[in-house]
C-alpha atoms as a PDB file:
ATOM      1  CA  UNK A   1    -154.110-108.575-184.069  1.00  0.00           C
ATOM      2  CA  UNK A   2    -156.893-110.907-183.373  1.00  0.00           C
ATOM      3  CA  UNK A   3    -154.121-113.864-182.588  1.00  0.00           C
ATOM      4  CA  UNK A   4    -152.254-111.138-180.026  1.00  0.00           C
ATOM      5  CA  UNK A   5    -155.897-110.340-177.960  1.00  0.00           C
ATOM      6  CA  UNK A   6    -156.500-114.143-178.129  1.00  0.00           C
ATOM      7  CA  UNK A   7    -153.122-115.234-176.672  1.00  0.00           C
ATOM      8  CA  UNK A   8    -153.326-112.771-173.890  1.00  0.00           C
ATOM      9  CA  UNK A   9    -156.572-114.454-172.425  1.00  0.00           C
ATOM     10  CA  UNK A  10    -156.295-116.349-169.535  1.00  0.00           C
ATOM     11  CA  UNK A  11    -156.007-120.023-170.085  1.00  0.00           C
ATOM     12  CA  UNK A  12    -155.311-119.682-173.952  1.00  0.00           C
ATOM     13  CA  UNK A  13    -151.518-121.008-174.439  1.00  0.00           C
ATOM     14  CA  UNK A  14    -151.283-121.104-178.160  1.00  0.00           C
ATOM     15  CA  UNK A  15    -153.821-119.280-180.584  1.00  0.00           C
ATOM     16  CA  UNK A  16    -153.881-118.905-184.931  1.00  0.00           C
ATOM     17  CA  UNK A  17    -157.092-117.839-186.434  1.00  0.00           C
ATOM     18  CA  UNK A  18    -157.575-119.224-189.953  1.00  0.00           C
ATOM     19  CA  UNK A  19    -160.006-117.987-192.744  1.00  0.00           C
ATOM     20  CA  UNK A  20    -163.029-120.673-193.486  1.00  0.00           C
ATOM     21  CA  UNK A  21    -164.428-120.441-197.178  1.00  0.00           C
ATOM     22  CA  UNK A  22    -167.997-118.524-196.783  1.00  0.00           C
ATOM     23  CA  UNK A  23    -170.928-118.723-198.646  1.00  0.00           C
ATOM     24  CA  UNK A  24    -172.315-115.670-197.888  1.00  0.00           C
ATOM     25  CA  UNK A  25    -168.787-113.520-197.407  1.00  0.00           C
ATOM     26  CA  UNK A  26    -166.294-115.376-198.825  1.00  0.00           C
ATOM     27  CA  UNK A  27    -164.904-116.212-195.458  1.00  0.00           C
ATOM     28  CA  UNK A  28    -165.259-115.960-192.613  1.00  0.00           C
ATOM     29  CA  UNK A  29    -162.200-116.811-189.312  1.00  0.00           C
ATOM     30  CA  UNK A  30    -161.742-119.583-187.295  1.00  0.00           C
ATOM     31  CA  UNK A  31    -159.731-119.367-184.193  1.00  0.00           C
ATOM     32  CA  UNK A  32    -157.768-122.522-183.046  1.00  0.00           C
ATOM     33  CA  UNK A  33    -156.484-122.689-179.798  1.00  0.00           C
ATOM     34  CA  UNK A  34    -155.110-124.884-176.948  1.00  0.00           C
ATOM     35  CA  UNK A  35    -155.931-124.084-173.412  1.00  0.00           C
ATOM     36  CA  UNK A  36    -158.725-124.498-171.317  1.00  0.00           C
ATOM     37  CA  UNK A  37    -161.096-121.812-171.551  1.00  0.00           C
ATOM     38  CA  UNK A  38    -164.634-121.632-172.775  1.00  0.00           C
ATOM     39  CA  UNK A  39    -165.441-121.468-175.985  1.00  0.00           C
ATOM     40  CA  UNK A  40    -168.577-118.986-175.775  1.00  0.00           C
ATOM     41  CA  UNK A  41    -166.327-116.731-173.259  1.00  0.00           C
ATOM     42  CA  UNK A  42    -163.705-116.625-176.029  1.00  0.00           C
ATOM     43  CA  UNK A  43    -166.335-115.835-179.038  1.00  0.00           C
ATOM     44  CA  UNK A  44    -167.959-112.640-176.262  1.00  0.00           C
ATOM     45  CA  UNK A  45    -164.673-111.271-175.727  1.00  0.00           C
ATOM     46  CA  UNK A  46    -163.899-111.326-179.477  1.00  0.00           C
ATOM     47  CA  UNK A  47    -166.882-109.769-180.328  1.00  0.00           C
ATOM     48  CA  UNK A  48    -166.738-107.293-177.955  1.00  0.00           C
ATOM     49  CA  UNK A  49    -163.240-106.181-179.125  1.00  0.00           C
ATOM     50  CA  UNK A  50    -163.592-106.682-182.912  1.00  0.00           C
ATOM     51  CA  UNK A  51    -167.312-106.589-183.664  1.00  0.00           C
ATOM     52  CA  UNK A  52    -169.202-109.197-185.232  1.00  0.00           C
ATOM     53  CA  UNK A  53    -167.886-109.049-188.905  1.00  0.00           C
ATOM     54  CA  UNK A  54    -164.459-109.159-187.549  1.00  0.00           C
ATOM     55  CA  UNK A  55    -164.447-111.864-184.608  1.00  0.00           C
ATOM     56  CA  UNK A  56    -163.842-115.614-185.343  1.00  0.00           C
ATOM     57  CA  UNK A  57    -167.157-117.419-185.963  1.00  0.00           C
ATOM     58  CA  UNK A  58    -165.824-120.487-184.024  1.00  0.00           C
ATOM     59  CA  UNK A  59    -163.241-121.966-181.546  1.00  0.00           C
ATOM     60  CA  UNK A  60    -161.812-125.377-182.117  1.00  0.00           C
ATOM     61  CA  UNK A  61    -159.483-126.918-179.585  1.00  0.00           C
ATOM     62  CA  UNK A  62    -156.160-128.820-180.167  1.00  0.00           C
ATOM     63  CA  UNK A  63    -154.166-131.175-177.759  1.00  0.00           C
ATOM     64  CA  UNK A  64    -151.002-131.047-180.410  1.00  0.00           C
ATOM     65  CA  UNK A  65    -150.231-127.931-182.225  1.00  0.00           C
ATOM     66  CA  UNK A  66    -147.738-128.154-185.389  1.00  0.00           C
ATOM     67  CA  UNK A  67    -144.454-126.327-185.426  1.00  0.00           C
ATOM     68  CA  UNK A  68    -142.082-125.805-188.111  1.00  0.00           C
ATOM     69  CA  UNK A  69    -138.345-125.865-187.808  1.00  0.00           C
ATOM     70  CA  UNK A  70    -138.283-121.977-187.696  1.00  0.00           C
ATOM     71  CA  UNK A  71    -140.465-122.471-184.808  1.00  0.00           C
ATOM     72  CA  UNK A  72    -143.776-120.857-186.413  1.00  0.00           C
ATOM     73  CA  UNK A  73    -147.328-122.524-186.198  1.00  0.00           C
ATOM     74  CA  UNK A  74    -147.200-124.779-189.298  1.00  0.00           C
ATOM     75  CA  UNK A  75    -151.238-123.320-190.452  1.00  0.00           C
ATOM     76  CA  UNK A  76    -151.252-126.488-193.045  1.00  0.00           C
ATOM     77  CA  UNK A  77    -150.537-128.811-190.699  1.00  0.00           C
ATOM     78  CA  UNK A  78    -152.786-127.171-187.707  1.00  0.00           C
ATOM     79  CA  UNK A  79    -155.343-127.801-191.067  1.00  0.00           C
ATOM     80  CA  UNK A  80    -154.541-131.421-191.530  1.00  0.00           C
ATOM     81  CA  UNK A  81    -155.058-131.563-187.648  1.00  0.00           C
ATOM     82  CA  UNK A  82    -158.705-130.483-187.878  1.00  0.00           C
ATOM     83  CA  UNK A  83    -159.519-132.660-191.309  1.00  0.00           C
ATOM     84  CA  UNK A  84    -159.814-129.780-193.263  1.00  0.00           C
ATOM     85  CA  UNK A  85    -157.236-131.060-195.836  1.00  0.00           C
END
């Protein structure tokens, strides 16, 4: 749901959002995207639609996004591309 409303913002040509361990929650999400849009623009429209326990808690922005043969985001590898692995 959150990855639909995030691809259908202008500017955003791929999106994932990915859970972040949390010490407070547990987790808490992550959007990753590639595009060129601002990242506090993205973060006010996510909030607005999802609320604040819902929305990603950050934006991070990829030049190369992962792909595996089936053609789905590879999430491990959009990881690795980030240095969280």
């Amino acid at each position: 749901e959150i990855e639909a409303f995030l691809s259908a913002l202008p500017g955003v040509a791929r999106a994932a959002v990915l859970p972040r361990p949390d010490a407070l929650r547990g987790v808490h999400l992550v959007a990753v995207l590639v595009g060129t849009v601002d990242e506090g623009a993205v973060l006010a429209a996510c909030r607005a639609e999802f609320g604040a326990l819902k929305a990603p808690r950050a934006v991070h922005f990829v030049d190369h996004w992962p792909v595996l043969a089936s053609g789905k985001t590879d999430l491990a590898g959009l990881e690795g591309a980030l240095g969280w692995r």
